[in-house]
Protein backbone atom coordinates (compact mmCIF):
# COMPACT_ATOMS: atom_id res chain seq x y z
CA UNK A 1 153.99 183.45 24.39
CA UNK A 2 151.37 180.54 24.03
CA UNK A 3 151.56 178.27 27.35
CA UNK A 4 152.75 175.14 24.97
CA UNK A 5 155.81 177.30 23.89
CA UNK A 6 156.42 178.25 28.00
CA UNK A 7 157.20 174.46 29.20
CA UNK A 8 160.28 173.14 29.76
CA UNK A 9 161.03 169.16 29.09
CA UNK A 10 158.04 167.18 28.81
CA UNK A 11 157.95 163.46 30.37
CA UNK A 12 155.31 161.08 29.23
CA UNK A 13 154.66 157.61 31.06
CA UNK A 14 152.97 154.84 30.15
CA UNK A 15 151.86 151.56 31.06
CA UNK A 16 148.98 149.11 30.24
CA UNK A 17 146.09 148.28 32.91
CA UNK A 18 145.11 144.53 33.58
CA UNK A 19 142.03 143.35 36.07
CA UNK A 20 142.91 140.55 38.17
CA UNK A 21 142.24 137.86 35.41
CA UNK A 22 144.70 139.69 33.32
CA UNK A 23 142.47 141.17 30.51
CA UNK A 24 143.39 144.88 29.61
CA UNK A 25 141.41 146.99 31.20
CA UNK A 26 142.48 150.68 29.97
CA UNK A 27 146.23 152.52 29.92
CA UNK A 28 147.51 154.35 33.14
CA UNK A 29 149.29 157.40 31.52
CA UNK A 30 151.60 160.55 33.48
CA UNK A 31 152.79 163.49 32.07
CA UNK A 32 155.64 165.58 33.74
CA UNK A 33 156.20 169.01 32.87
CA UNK A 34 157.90 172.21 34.12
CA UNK A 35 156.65 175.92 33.75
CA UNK A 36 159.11 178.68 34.33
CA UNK A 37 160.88 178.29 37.63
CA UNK A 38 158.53 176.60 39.34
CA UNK A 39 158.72 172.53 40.58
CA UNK A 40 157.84 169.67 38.28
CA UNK A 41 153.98 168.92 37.96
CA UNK A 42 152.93 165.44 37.08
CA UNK A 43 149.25 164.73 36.17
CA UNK A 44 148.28 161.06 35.85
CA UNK A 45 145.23 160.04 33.79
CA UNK A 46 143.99 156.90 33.12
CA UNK A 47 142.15 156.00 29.49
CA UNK A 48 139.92 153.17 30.22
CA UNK A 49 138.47 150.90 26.72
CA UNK A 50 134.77 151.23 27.35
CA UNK A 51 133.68 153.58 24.72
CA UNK A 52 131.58 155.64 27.40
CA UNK A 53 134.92 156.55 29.00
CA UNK A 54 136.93 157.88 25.78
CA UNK A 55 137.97 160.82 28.78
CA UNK A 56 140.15 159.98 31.83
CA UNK A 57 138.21 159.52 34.23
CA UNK A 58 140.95 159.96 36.92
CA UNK A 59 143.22 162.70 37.46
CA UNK A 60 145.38 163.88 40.07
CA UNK A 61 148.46 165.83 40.50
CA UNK A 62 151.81 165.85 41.71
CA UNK A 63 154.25 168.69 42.60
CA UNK A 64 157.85 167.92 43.37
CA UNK A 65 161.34 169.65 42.37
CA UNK A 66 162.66 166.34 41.39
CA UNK A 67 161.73 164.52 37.91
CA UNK A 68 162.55 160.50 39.39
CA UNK A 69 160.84 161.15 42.55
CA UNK A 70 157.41 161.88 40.47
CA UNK A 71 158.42 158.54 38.57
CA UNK A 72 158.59 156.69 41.58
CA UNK A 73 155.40 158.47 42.92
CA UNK A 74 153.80 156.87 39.34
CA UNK A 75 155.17 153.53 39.79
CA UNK A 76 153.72 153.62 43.61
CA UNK A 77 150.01 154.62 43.22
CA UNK A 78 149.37 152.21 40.35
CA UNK A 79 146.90 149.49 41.73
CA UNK A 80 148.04 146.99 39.59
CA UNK A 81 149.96 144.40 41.07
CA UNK A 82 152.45 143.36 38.25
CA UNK A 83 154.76 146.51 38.29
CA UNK A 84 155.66 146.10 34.71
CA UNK A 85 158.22 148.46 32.82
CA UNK A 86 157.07 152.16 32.48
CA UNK A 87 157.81 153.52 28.84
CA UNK A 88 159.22 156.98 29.66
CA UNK A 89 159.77 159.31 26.83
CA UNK A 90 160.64 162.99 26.61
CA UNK A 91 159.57 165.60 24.44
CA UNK A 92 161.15 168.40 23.97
């Protein structure tokens, strides 16, 4: 069984990046996802606009057995200070 087919409930966040004069600087992305019995995962990547940087250049993990507490975690390590609305959908 391929490792796509093994994961249970996909979440995908996402929210746009602004500097400090409010131009868009890239898109802070998170993507939740369970394998087997073990705890939720949550890797967050962020996709910056220059065209060198097509590749996140940031990515870190989370591990926790509880889906809103990696949300939260999301909302909390963004550095932007406008906490705008995260778009949350779920794949299946």
């Amino acid at each position: 069984m391929s490792k796509v087919m093994n994961l249970m409930g996909i979440w995908i966040g996402k929210i746009k990046g602004n500097n400090a004069d409010g131009k868009f600087i890239g898109t802070y992305r998170a993507v939740i996802s369970k394998e087997g019995h073990f705890p939720f995962k949550m890797t967050l990547h962020f996709d910056g606009t220059n065209n060198s940087s097509n590749k996140p250049y940031k990515k870190v993990e989370f591990v926790s057995s509880n889906v809103n507490v990696l949300k939260r975690k999301f909302r909390m390590s963004l550095p932007t200070k406008e906490k705008e609305k995260i778009l949350w959908v779920k794949k299946v």
